[in-house]
C-alpha atoms as a PDB file:
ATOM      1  CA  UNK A   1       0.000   0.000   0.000  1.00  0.00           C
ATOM      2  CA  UNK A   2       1.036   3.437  -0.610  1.00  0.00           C
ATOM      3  CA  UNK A   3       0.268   5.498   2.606  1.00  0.00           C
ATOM      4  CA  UNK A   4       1.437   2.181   4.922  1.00  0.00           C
ATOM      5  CA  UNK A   5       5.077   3.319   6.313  1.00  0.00           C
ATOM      6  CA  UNK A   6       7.594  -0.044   6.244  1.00  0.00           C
ATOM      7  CA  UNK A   7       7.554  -1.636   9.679  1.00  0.00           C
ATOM      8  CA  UNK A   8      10.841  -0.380  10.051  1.00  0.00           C
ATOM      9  CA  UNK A   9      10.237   2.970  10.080  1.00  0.00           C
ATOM     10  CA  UNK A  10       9.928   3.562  13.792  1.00  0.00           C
ATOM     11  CA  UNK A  11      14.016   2.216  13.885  1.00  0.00           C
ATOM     12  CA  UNK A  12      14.681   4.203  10.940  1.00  0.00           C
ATOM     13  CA  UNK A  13      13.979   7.451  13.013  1.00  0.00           C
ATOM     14  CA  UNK A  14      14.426   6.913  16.712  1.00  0.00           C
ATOM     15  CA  UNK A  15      11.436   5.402  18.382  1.00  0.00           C
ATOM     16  CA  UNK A  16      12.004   6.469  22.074  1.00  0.00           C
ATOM     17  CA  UNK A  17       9.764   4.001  23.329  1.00  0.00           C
ATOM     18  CA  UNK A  18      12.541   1.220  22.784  1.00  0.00           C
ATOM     19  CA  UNK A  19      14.655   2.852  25.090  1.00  0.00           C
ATOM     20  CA  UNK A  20      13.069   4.534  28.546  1.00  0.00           C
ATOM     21  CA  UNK A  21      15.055   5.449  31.185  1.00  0.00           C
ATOM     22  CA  UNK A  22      14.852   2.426  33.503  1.00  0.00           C
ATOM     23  CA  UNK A  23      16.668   4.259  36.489  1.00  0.00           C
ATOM     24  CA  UNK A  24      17.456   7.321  37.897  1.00  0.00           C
ATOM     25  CA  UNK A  25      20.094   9.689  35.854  1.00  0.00           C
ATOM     26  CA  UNK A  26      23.512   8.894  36.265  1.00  0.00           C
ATOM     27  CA  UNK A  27      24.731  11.198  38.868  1.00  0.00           C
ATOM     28  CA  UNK A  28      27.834  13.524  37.524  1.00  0.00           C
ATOM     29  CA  UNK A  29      31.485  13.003  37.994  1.00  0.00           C
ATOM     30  CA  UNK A  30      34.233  15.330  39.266  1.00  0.00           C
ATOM     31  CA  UNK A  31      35.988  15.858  36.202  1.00  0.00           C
ATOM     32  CA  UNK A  32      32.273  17.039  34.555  1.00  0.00           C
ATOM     33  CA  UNK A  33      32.701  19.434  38.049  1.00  0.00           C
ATOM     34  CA  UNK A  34      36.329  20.767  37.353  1.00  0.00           C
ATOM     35  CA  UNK A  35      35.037  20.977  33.714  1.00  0.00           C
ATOM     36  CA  UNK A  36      32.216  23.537  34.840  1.00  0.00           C
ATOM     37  CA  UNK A  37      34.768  25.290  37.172  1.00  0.00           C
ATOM     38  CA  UNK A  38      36.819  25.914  35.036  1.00  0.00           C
ATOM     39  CA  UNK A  39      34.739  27.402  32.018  1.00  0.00           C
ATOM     40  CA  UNK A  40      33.317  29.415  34.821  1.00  0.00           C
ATOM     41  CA  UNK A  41      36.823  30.792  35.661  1.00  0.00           C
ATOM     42  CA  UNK A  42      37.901  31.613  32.008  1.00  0.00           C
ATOM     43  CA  UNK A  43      34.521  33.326  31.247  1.00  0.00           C
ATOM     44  CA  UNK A  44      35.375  35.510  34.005  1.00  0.00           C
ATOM     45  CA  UNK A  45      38.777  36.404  32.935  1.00  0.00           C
ATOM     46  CA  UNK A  46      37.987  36.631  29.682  1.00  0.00           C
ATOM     47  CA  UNK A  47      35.252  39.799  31.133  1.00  0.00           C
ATOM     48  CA  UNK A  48      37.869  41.011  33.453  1.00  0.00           C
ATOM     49  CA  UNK A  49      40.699  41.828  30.795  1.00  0.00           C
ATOM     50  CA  UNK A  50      38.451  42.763  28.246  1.00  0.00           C
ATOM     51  CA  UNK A  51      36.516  45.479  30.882  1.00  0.00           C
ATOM     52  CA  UNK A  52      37.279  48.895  29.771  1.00  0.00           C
ATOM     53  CA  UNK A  53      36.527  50.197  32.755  1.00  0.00           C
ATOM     54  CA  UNK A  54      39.485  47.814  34.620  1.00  0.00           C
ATOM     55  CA  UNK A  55      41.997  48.498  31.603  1.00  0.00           C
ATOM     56  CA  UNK A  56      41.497  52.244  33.056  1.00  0.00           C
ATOM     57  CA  UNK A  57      41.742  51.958  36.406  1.00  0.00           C
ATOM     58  CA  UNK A  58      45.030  50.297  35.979  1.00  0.00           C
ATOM     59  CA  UNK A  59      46.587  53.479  34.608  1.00  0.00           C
ATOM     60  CA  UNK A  60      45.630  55.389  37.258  1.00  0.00           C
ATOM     61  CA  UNK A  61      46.605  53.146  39.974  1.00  0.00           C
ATOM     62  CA  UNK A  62      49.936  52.633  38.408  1.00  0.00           C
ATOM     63  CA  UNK A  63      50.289  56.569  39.167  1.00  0.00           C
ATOM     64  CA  UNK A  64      48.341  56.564  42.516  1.00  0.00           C
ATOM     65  CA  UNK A  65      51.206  54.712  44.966  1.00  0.00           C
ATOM     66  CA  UNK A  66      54.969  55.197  45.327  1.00  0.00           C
ATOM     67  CA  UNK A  67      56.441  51.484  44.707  1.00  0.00           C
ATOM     68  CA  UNK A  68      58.751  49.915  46.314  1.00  0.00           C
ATOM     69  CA  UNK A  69      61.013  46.656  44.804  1.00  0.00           C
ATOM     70  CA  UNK A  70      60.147  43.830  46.018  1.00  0.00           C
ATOM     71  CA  UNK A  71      62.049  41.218  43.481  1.00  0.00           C
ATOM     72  CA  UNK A  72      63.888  41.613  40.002  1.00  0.00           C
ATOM     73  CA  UNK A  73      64.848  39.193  37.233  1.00  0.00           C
ATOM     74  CA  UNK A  74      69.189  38.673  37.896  1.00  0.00           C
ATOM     75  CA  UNK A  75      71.515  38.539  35.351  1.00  0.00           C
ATOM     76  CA  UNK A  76      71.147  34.608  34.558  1.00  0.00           C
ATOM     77  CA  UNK A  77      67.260  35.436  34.237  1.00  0.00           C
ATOM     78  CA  UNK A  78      65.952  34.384  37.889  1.00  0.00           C
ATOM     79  CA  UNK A  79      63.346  36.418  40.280  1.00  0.00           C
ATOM     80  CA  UNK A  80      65.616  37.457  43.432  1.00  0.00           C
ATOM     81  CA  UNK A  81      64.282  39.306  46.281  1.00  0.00           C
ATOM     82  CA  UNK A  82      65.709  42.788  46.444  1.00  0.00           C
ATOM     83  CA  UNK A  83      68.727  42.927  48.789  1.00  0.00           C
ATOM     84  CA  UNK A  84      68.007  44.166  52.482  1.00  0.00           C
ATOM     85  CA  UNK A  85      69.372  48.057  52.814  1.00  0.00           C
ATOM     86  CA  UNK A  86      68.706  48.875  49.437  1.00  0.00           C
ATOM     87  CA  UNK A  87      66.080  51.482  48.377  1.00  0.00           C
ATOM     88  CA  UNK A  88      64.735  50.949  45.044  1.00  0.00           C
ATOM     89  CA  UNK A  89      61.552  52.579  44.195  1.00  0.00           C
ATOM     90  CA  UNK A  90      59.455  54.011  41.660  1.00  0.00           C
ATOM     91  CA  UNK A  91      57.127  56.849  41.311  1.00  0.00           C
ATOM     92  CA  UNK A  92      54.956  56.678  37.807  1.00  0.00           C
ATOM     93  CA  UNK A  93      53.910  60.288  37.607  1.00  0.00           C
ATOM     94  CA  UNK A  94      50.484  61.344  35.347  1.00  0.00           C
ATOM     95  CA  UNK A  95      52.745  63.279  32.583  1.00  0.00           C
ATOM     96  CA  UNK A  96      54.521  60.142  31.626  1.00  0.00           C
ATOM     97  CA  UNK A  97      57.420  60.273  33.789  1.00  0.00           C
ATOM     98  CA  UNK A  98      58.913  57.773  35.790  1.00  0.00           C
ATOM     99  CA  UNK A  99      61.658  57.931  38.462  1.00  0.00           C
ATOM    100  CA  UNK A 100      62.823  56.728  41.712  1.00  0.00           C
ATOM    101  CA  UNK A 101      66.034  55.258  43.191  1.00  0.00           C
ATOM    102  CA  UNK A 102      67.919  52.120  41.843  1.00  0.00           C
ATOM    103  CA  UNK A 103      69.800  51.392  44.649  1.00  0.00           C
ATOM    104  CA  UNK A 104      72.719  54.240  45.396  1.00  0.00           C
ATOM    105  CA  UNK A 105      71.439  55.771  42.291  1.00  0.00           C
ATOM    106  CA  UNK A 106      68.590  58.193  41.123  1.00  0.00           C
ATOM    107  CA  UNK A 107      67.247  57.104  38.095  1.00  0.00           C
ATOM    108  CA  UNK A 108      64.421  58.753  35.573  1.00  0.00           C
ATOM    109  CA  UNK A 109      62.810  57.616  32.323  1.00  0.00           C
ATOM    110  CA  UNK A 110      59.767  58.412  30.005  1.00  0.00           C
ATOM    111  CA  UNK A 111      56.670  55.875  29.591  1.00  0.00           C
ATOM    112  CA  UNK A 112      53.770  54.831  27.930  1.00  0.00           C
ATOM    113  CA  UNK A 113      50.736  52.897  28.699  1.00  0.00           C
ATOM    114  CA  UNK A 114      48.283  51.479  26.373  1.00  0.00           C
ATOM    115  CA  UNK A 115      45.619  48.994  28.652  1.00  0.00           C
ATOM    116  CA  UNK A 116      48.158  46.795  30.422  1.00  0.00           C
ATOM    117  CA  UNK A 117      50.905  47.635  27.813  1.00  0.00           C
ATOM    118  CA  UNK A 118      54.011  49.570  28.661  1.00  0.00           C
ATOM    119  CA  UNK A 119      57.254  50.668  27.334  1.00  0.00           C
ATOM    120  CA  UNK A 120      59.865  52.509  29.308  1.00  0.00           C
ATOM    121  CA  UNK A 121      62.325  54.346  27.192  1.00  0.00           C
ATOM    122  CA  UNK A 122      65.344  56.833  27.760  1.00  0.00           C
ATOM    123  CA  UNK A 123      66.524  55.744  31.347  1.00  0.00           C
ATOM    124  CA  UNK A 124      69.271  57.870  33.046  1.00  0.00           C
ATOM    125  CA  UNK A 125      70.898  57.680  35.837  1.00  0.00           C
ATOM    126  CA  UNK A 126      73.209  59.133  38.251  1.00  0.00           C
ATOM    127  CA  UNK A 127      76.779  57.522  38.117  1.00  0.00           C
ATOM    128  CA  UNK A 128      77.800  56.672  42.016  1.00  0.00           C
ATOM    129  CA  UNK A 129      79.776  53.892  43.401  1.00  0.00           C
ATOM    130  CA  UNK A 130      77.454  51.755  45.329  1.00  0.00           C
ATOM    131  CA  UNK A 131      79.290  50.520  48.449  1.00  0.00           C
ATOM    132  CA  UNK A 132      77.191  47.122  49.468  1.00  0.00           C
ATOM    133  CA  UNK A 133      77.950  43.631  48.198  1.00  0.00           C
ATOM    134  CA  UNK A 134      76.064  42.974  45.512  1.00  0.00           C
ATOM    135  CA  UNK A 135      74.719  46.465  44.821  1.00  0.00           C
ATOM    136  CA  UNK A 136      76.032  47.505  41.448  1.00  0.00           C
ATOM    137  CA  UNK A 137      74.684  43.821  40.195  1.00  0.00           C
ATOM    138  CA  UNK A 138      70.995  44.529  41.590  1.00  0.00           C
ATOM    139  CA  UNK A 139      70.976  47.919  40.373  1.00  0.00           C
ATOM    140  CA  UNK A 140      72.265  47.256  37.049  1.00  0.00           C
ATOM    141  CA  UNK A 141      69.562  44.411  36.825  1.00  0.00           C
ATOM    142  CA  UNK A 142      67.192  46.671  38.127  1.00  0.00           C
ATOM    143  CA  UNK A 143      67.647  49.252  35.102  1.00  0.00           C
ATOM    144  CA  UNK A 144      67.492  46.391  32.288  1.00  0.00           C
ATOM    145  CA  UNK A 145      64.754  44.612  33.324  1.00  0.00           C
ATOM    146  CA  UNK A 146      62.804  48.138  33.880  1.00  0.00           C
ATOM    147  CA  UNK A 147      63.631  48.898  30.478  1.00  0.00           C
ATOM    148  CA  UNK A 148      62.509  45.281  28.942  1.00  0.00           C
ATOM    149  CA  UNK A 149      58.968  46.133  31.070  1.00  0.00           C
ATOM    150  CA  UNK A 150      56.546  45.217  28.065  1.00  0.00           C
ATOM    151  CA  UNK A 151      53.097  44.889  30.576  1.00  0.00           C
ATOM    152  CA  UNK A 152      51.907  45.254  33.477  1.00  0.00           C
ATOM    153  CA  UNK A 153      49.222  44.136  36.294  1.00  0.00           C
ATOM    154  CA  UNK A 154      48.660  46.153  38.986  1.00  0.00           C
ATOM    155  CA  UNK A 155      46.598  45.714  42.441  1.00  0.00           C
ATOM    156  CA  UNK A 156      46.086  47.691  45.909  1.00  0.00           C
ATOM    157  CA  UNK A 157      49.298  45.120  47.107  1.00  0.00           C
ATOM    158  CA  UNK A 158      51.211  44.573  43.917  1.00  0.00           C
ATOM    159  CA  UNK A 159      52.842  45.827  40.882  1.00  0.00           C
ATOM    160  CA  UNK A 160      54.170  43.265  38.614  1.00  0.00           C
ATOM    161  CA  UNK A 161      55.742  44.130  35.179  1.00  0.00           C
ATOM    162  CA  UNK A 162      56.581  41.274  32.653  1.00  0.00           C
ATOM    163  CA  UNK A 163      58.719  40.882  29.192  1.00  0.00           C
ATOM    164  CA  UNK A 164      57.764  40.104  26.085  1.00  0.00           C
ATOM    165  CA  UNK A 165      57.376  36.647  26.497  1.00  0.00           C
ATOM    166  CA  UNK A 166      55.657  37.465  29.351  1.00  0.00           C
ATOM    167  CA  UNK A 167      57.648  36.499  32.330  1.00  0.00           C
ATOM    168  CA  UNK A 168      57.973  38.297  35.436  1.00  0.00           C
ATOM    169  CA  UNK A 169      60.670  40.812  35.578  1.00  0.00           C
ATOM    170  CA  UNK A 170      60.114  43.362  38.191  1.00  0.00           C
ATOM    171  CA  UNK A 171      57.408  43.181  41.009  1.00  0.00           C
ATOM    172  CA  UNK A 172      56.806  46.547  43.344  1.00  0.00           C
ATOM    173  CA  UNK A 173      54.663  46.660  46.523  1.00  0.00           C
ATOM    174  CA  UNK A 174      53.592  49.691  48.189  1.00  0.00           C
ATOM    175  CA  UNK A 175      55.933  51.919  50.034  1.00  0.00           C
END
C-alpha cells in the first residue's frame, strides 16, 4: 500500500519508546565538576581583561602609589628578592614620567601605557659607586629589566611588570 510506512520505520527514526530510562540519571562526575569550574573561571577572565573600565583603572593606579622593589629578574634570568638596605623605588607620575632610586642611584625615564601595555624608554641615571655587596649587580639588573617592562598588572598590594614573552621581571609593593 502506498500510505502504509515499512515496519521499520519507527528504527529508521528513533522510536524512544525502545529505550526509557529504567533508572534514575547517572549522577555527575568530578571531572564534569572541574570541567564547569573551570569554564566558569575563564569566562570571568575573559570579562575582566576585556573590561574597559578595569583596563582604566590600571593606569591610574599605576600613578596613585609610590612602589617599592620587592624582586627583580638577575643577570642569569631568575626572580631574586631585592637585597636588604637597598632602596629601590618608583614613582609613575600622570605626565609620563617615571623615576625613583635604583639602589645608590637616582634614576628617571619616560613611559607609555596602552591597557596593560608599557614601554619605558630613555633611562638615566646618576653615576655613584654603590658601596654594598652585591649592589652595582641589583641595580644594574634593576635598570634592564625596567627597560625590557613590556606589561603590566597592577593591584592595591602589587605591581608586577613582565617581558615580552611574558615572564615576570620586576614586582613593586607599596611603600
Amino acid at each position: 500500500m502506498a500510505g502504509d510506512a515499512p515496519a521499520d520505520q519507527d528504527k529508521a527514526f528513533g522510536n524512544d519508546t525502545d529505550k526509557a530510562p529504567s533508572g534514575p540519571p547517572e549522577k555527575m562526575g568530578p571531572a564534569f565538576y572541574a570541567s564547569l569550574a573551570l569554564i566558569g573561571c575563564l569566562v570571568l577572565m575573559v570579562v575582566f581583561l576585556n573590561y574597559p573600565a578595569a583596563r582604566a583603572n590600571a593606569g591610574a593606579m599605576l600613578t596613585q602609589t609610590n612602589w617599592t622593589l620587592q624582586s627583580c629578574r638577575d643577570s642569569t634570568g631568575i626572580l631574586v628578592p631585592a637585597q636588604t638596605g637597598t632602596d629601590v623605588t618608583a614613582k609613575f607620575e600622570g605626565d609620563g614620567r617615571v623615576s625613583g632610586q635604583a639602589g645608590c642611584n637616582g634614576y628617571s625615564a619616560a613611559y607609555t601605557t596602552s591597557d596593560y601595555s608599557i614601554s619605558i624608554t630613555g633611562i638615566g641615571s646618576t653615576k655613584m659607586l654603590c658601596h654594598g655587596p652585591g649592589s652595582m649587580d641589583q641595580e644594574s639588573a634593576f635598570l634592564s629589566d625596567l627597560s625590557m617592562a613590556a606589561s603590566f598588572r597592577v593591584s592595591e598590594s602589587t605591581l608586577k611588570f613582565y617581558d615580552a614573552n611574558g615572564k615576570t621581571v620586576l614586582v613593586f609593593v607599596p611603600a
